[in-house]
Protein backbone atom coordinates (compact mmCIF):
# COMPACT_ATOMS: atom_id res chain seq x y z
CA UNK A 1 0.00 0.00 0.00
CA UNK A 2 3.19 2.46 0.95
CA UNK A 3 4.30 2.75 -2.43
CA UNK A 4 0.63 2.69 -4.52
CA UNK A 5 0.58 6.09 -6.29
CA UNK A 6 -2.91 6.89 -5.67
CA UNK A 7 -2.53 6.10 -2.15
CA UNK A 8 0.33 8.06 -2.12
CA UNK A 9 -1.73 11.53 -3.72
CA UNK A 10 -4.54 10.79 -1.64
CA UNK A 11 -2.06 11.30 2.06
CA UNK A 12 -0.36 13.88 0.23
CA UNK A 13 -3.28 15.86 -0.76
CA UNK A 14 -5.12 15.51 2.17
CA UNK A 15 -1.88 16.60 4.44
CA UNK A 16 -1.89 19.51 2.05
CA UNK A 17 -5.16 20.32 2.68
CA UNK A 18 -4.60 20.52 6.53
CA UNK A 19 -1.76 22.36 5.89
CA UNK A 20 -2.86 25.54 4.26
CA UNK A 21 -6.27 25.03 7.14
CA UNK A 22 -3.68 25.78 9.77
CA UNK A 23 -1.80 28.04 7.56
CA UNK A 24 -4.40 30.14 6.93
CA UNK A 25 -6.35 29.95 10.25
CA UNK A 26 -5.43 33.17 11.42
CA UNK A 27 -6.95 34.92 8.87
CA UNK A 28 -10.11 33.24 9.57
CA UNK A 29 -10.08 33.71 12.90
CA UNK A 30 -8.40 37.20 13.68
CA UNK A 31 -10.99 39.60 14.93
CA UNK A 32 -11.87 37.34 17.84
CA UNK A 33 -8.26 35.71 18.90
CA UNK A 34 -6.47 39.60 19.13
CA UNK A 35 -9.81 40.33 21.54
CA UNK A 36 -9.41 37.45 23.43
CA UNK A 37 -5.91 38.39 23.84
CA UNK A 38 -6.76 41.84 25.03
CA UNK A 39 -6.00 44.18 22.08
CA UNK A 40 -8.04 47.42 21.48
CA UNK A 41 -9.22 48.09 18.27
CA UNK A 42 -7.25 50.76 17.40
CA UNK A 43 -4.27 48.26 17.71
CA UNK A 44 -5.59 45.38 15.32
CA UNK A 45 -3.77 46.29 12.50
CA UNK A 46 -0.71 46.70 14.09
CA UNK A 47 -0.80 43.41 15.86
CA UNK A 48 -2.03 41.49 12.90
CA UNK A 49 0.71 42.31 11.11
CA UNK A 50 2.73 41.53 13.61
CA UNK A 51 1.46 38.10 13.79
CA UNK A 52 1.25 37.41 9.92
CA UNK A 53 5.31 38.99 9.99
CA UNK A 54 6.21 36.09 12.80
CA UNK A 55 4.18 33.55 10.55
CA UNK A 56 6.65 34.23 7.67
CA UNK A 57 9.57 34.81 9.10
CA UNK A 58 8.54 30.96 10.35
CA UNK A 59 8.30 30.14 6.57
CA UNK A 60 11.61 31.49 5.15
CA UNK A 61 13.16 29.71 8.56
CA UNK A 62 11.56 26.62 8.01
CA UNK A 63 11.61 26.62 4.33
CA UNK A 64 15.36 26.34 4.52
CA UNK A 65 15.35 23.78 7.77
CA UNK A 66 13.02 21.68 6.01
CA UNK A 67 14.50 21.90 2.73
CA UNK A 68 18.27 20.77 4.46
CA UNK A 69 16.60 18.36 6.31
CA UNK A 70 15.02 17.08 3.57
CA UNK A 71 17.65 16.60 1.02
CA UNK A 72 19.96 14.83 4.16
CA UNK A 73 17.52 12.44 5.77
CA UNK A 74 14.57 11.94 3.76
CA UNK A 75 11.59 13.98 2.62
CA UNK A 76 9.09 12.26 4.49
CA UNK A 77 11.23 12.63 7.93
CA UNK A 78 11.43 16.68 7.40
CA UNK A 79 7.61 16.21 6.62
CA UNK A 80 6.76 14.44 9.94
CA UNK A 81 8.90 16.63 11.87
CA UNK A 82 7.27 19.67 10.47
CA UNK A 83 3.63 18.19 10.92
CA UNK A 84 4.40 17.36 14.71
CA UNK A 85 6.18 21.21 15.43
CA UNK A 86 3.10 23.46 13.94
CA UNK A 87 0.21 21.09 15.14
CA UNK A 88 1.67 21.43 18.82
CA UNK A 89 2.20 25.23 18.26
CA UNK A 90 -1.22 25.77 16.37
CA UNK A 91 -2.72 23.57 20.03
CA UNK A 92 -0.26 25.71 22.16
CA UNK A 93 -1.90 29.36 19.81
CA UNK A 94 -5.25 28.07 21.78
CA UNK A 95 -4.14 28.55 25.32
CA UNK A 96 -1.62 31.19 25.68
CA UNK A 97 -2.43 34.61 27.39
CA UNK A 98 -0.45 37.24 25.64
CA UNK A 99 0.43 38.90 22.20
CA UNK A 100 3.87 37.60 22.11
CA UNK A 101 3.54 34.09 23.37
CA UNK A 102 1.01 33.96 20.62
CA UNK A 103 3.19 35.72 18.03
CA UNK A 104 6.05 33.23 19.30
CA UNK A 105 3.67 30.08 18.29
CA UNK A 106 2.51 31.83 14.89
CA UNK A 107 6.25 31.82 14.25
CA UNK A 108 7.33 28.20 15.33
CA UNK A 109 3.86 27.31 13.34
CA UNK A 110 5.36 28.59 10.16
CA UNK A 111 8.52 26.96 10.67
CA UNK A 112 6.21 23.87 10.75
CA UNK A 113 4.28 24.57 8.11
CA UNK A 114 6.97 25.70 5.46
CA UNK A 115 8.11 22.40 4.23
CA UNK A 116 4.62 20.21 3.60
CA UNK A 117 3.69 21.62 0.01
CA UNK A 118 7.70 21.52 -1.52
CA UNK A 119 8.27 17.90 0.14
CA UNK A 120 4.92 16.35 -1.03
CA UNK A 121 5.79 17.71 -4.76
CA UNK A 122 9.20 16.69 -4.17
CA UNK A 123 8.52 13.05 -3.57
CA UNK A 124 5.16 13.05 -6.10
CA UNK A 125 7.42 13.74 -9.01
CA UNK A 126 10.05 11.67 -8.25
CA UNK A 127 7.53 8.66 -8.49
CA UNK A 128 5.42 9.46 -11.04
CA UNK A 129 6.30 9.62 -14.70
CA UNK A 130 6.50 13.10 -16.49
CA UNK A 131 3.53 12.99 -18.00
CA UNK A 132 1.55 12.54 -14.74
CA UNK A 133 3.60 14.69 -12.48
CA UNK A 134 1.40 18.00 -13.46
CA UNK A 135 -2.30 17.09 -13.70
CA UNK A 136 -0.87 15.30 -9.85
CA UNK A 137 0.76 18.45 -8.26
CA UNK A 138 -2.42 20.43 -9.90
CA UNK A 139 -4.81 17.52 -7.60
CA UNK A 140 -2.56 18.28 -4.25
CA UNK A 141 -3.15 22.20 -4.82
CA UNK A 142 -6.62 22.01 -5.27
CA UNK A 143 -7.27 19.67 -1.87
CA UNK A 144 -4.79 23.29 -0.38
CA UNK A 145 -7.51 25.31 -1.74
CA UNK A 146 -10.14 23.37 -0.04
CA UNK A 147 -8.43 23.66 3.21
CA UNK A 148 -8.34 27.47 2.98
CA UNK A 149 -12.08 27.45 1.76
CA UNK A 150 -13.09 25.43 5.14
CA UNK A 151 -10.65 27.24 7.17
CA UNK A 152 -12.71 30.31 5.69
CA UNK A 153 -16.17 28.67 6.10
CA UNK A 154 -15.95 27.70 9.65
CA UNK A 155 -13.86 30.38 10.71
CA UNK A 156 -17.52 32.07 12.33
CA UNK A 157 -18.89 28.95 13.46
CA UNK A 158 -16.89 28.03 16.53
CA UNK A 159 -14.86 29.99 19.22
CA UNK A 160 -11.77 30.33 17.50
CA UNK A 161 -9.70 28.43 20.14
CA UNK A 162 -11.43 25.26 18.92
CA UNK A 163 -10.75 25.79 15.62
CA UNK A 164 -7.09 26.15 16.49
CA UNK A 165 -7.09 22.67 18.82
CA UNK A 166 -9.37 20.99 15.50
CA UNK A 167 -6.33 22.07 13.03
CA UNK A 168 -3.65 20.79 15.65
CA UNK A 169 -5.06 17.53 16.26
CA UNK A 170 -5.72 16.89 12.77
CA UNK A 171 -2.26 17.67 12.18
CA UNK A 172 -1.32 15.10 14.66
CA UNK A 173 -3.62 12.63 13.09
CA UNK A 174 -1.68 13.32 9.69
CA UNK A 175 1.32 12.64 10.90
CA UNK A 176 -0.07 8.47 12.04
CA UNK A 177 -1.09 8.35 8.29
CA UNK A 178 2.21 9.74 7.44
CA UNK A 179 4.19 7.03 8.60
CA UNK A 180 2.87 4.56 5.99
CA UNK A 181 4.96 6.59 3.57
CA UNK A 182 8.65 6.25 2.21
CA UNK A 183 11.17 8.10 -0.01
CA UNK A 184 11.42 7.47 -3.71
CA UNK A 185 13.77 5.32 -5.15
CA UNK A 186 15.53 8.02 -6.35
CA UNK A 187 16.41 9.77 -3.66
CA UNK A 188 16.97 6.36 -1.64
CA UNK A 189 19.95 5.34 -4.26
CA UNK A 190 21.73 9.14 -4.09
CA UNK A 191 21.31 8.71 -0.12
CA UNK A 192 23.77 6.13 -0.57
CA UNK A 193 26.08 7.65 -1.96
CA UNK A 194 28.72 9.95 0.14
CA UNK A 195 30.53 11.47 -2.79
CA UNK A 196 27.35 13.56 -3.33
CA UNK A 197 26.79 16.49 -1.31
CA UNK A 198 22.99 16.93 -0.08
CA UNK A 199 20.95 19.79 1.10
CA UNK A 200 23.94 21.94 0.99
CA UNK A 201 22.44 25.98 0.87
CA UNK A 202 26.35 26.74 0.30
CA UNK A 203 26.15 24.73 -2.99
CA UNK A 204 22.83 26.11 -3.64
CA UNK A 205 24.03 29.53 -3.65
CA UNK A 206 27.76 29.13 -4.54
CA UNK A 207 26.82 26.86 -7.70
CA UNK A 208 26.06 29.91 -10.34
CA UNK A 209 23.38 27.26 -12.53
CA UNK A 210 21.61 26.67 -9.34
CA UNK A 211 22.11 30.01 -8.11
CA UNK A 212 20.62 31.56 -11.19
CA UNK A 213 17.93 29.06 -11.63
CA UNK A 214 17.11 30.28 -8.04
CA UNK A 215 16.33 33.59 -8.66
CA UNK A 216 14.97 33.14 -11.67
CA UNK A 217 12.27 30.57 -10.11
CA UNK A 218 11.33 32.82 -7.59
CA UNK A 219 11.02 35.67 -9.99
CA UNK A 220 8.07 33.44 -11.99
CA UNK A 221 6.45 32.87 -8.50
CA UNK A 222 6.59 36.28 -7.17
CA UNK A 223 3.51 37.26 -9.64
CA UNK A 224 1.66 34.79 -7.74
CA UNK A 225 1.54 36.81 -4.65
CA UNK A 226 0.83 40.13 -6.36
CA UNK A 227 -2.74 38.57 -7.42
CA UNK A 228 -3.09 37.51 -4.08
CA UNK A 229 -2.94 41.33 -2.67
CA UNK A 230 -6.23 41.74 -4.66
CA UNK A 231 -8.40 39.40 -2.81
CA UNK A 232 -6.48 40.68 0.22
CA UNK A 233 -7.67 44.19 -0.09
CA UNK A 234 -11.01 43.65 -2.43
CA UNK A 235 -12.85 46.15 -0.77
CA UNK A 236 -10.17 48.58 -0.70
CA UNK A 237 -9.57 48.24 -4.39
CA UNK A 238 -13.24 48.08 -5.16
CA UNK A 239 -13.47 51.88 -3.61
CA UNK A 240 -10.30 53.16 -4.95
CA UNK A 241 -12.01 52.58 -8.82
CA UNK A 242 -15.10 54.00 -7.99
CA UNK A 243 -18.00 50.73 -7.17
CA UNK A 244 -19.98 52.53 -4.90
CA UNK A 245 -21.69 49.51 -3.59
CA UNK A 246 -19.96 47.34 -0.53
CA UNK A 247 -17.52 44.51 -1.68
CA UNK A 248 -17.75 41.68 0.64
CA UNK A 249 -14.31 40.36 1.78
CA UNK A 250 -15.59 36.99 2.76
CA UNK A 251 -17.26 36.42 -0.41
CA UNK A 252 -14.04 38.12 -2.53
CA UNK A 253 -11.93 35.65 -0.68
CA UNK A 254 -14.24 32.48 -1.67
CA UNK A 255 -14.85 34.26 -5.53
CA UNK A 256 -10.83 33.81 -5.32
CA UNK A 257 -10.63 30.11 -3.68
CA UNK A 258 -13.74 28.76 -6.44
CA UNK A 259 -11.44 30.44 -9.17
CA UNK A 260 -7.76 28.82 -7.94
CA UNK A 261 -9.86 25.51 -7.80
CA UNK A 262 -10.83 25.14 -11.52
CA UNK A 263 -7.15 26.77 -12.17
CA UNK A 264 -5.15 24.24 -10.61
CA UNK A 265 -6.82 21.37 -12.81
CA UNK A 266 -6.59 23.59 -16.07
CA UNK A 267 -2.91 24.73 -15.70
CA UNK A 268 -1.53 21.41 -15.70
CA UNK A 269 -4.17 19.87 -18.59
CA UNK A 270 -3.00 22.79 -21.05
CA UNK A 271 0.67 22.14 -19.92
CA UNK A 272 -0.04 18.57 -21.05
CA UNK A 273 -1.76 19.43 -23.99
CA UNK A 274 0.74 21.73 -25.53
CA UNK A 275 3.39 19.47 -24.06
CA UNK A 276 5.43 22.74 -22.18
CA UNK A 277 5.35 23.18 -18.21
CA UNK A 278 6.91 26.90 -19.54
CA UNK A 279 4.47 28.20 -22.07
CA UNK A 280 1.73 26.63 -19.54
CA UNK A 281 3.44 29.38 -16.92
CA UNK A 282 3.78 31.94 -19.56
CA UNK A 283 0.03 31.50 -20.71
CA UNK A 284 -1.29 32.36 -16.90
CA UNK A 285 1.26 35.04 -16.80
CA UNK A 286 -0.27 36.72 -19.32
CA UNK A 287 -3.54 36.31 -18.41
CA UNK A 288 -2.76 37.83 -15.35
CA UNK A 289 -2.02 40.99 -17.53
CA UNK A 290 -4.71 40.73 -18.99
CA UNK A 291 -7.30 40.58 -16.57
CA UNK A 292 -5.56 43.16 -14.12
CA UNK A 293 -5.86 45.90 -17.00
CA UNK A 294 -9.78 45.28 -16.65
CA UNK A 295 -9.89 47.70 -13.88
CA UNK A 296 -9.13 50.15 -16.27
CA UNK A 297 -12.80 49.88 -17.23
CA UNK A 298 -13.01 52.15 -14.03
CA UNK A 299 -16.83 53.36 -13.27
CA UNK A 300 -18.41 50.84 -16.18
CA UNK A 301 -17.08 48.11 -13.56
CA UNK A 302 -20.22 46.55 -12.08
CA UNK A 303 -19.82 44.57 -8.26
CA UNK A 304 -21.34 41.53 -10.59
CA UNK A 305 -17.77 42.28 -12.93
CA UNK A 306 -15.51 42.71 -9.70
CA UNK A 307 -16.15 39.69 -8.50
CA UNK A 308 -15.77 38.25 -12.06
CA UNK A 309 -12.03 39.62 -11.85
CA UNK A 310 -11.39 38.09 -8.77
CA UNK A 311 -12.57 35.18 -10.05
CA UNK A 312 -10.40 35.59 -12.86
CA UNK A 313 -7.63 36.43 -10.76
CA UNK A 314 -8.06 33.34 -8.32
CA UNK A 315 -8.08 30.94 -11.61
CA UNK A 316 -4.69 32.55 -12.70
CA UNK A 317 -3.39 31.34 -10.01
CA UNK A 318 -4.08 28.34 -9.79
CA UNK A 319 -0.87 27.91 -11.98
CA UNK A 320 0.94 27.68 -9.06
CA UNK A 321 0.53 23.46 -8.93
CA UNK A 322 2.46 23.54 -12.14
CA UNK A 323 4.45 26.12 -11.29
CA UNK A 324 5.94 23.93 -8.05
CA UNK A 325 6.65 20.95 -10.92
CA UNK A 326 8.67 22.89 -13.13
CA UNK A 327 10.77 24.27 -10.23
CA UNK A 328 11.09 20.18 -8.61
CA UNK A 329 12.17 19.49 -11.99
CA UNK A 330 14.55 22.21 -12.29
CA UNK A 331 17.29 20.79 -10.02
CA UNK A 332 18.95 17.92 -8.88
CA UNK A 333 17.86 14.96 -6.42
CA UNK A 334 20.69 15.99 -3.90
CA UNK A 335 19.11 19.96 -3.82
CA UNK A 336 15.92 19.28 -4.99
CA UNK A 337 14.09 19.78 -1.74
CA UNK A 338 15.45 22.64 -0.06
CA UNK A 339 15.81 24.22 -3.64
CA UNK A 340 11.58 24.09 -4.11
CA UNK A 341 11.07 24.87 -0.12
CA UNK A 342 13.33 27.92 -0.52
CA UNK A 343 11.40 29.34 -3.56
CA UNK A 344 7.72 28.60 -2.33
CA UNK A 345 8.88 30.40 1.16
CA UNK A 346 10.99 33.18 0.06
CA UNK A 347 8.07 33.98 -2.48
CA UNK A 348 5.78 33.90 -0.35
CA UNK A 349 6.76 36.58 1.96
CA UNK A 350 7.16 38.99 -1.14
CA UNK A 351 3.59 39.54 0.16
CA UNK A 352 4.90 42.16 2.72
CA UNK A 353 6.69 44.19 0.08
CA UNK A 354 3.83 43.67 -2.29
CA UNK A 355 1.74 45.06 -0.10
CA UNK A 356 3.53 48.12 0.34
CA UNK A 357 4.66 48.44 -3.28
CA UNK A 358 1.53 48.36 -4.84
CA UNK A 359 -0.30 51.01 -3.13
CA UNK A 360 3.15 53.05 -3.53
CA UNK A 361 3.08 52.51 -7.34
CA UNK A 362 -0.99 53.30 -7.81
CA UNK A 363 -0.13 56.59 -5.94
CA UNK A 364 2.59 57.49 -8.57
CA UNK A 365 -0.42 58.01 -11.65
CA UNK A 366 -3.42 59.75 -11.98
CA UNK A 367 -5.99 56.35 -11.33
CA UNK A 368 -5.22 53.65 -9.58
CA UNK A 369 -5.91 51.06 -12.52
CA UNK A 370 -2.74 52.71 -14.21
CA UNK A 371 -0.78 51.46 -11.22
CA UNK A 372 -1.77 48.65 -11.35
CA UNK A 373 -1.36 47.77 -15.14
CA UNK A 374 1.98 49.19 -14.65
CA UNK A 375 2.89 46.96 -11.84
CA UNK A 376 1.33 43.76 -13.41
CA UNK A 377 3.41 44.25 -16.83
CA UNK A 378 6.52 44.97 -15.03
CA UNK A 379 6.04 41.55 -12.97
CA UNK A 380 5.14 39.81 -16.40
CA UNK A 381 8.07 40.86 -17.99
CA UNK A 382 10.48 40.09 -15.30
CA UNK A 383 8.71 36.60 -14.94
CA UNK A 384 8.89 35.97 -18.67
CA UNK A 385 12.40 37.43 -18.90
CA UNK A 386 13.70 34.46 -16.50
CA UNK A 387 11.33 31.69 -18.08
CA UNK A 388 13.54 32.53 -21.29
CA UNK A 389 16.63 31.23 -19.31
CA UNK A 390 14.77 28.38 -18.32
CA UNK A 391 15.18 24.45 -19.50
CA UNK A 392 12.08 23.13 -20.29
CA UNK A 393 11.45 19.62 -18.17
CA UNK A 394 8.25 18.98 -19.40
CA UNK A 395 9.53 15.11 -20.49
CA UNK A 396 12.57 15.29 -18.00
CA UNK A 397 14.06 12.46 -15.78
CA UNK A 398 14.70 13.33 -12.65
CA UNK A 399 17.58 10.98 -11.78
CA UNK A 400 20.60 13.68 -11.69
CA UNK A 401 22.13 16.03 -9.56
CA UNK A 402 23.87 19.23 -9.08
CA UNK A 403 27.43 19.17 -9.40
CA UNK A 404 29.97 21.38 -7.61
CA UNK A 405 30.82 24.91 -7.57
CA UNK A 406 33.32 24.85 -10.33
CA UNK A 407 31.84 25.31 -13.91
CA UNK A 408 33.72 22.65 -15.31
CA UNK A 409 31.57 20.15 -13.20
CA UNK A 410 28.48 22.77 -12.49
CA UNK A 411 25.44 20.60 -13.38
CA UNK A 412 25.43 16.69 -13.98
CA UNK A 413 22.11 17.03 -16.26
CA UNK A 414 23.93 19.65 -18.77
C-alpha cells in the first residue's frame, strides 16, 4: 500500500489540505483571537501584522530547515517533523495569554508549516512519470484550496480556540497516516552515496546554474503573490475605482478560492496538452495581464464584474501546482528539496513588500488602474524574462544532480 501512487496523492493531498487550514487559520479567525488576547481596536492592525510577519519569518526559517533536512535524511522525515512542530504550536496558539507568546507560536507554526507543500511535490514527481507529475501536483493544490475554503467557512462557526485545537489535532492525526509513507527510489539510491553532497544551501548559492535558476524561479512565482494582494484588499480596491456599492471580503476571498480551484486542474491539462510546463506558466502570466488591465474599465465596472475579476484572478493562479513541478524538476535529487522549499517560502513573503509596493506605485499616476497595469506588466516581464533562461522539463528524468561549484563540473544534467 506504501508505495501505490494513488494512495500516495490521496495522504499527500489531504496533508496539504490541513496544511494551508492551519496556515491560513489566522486569517479566519483574527478579529476574535487579538480580543481574546486583550487588544483594542485601534491596535488590530498593528498586531495582525505583527502576527502574519512572525508567521513568515517561520516560513523562510523553516523553508530552509526543512528543505536541508530534507535533502539529508529523507523527505518524508522533514515532513513528519514539520507536521508534529506546527500542530503542537497551532494547540499551544489556543491557550496562551499574551500577544507575544502567541506571536512566538505563529512563528514556530510557520517553521512547521513551510516544508509540507515543496516535500509532497518533491517526492510526487520523483515517483510518477513526467507525463503525470502536473495534472498530480495540480490535484494536491486544489485539496490546499479546499483547506483554505473550510478554514474560511468555519472560521464564524466556533470559538476560535477550537478551531485552532481541531487544526492541531488533525495535524497530529496526519502525521499516524504519514508514517505509511517512504522516499522514492531516487532519492533512496543518491542517499547512498557519500561522494554527493545533499541539502547543501552553500552549494545552492555558490553553484552559479543553481544560483541563477534560483532567482529566476522565484522571480516566476513572485507574480503569484501580487494577485493575491487583490483578494487581500477587495474592498479597498473596489473603492479606490469607484464601485460605490460594498464589496464583501468573505465572499471576494471564496470568488478567489472557487477560481484557484478550476485553475489548478486547467494549468496542468494545457501544460499537457501543448506538451510545455513553460508556455503553460507563460500563458497564466499573461492572463494575469490581462485581466488586471480590466480595472481600467473604471466606473463601467459593475460589483457583478468585480467579483468576475477576482474570479479571474483566483483561476490565474491556480498555476501555481504547475508552477511547483517545473521548479522540482529544475534541479537535482541531492538539492531538490530545499531548492523548491526555498522558492515557495521566500516567495511567499514577497507579500509584505507587495503590499507596500503596490499602493506606492498606484499613488505614482493619476488612477489607480494605471498602477496597477503598470505593476502587473513589469512583474510579467520580469517573470517571462527568467522563463527565457529556463530548460524546459516537461519530459525530463529526474535521476541527476547538481554538481559542484566549479563550472567545469556545475550541473550533472547539462
Amino acid at each position: 500500500m506504501r508505495n501505490n501512487p494513488k494512495f500516495i496523492i490521496i495522504v499527500l493531498a489531504i496533508g496539504y489540505m490541513i496544511d494551508f487550514f492551519d496556515l491560513t487559520i489566522f486569517a479566519a479567525v483574527r478579529i476574535p483571537a487579538l480580543q481574546s488576547l486583550g487588544v483594542s481596536k485601534d491596535d488590530f492592525m498593528q498586531v495582525s501584522s505583527l502576527m502574519f510577519n512572525a508567521q513568515a519569518i517561520g516560513l523562510v526559517v523553516g523553508g530552509i530547515l526543512s528543505g536541508i533536512w530534507a535533502d539529508k535524511y529523507g523527505r518524508m522525515s522533514a515532513v513528519r517533523a514539520g507536521i508534529m512542530l506546527y500542530s503542537i504550536a497551532i494547540i499551544a496558539n489556543a491557550f496562551v495569554t499574551t500577544v507575544p507568546l502567541f506571536a512566538a507560536m505563529r512563528f514556530l507554526s510557520g517553521v512547521g508549516l513551510a516544508g509540507e507543500f515543496a516535500a509532497s511535490i518533491t517526492l510526487i514527481s520523483e515517483l510518477l512519470p513526467a507525463s503525470k507529475r502536473g495534472m498530480t501536483s495540480g490535484i494536491i493544490y486544489s485539496f490546499g484550496v479546499l483547506g483554505g475554503i473550510l478554514a474560511a467557512l468555519i472560521g464564524s462557526l466556533f470559538p476560535w480556540q477550537v478551531i485552532f485545537v481541531v487544526g492541531g489535532i488533525a495535524g497530529l492525526l496526519l502525521l499516524l497516516l504519514r508514517f505509511s509513507l517512504i522516499d522514492s527510489r531516487i532519492f533512496r539510491d543518491i542517499k547512498n552515496k557519500k561522494h554527493i553532497t545533499r541539502g547543501s544551501l552553500k552549494l545552492l548559492i555558490l553553484n552559479k546554474k543553481s544560483f541563477l535558476k534560483l532567482i529566476a524561479l522565484i522571480a516566476i512565482l513572485i507574480p503569484f503573490w501580487f494577485m493575491a494582494f487583490f483578494v487581500n484588499f477587495a474592498p479597498e480596491i473596489a473603492k479606490s475605482i469607484g464601485i460605490k456599492d460594498g464589496i464583501s471580503q468573505g465572499f471576494s476571498l471564496g470568488i478567489f478560492f472557487v477560481g484557484s480551484f478550476i485553475g489548478s486542474y486547467f494549468f496542468p491539462f494545457l501544460s499537457q496538452l501543448i506538451s510545455s510546463r513553460k508556455k503553460g506558466i507563460f500563458i497564466a502570466l499573461l492572463l494575469m495581464t490581462i485581466t488586471v488591465s480590466l480595472f481600467s474599465l473604471g466606473h463601467y465596472i459593475t460589483i457583478e464584474f468585480y467579483y468576475f475579476i477576482l474570479f479571474l484572478i483566483g483561476f490565474i493562479s491556480g498555476y501555481l501546482g504547475l508552477f511547483m513541478v517545473f521548479a522540482v524538476e529544475s534541479f537535482g535529487t541531492n538539492q531538490r528539496a530545499i531548492a523548491s522549499s526555498v522558492i515557495s517560502n521566500f516567495a511567499r513573503c514577497s507579500l509584505v513588500f507587495m503590499n507596500s509596493f503596490i499602493p506606492w506605485i498606484s499613488m505614482q499616476f493619476s488612477a489607480i488602474w494605471i498602477g496597477l497595469t503598470v505593476a502587473a506588466s513589469l512583474f510579467f516581464l520580469v517573470a517571462t524574462f527568467c522563463l527565457l533562461f529556463l530548460k524546459e522539463t516537461n519530459s525530463s528524468s529526474l535521476d541527476f544532480y547538481e554538481g559542484k561549484f566549479s563550472d567545469n563540473n556545475d550541473l550533472k544534467r547539462f
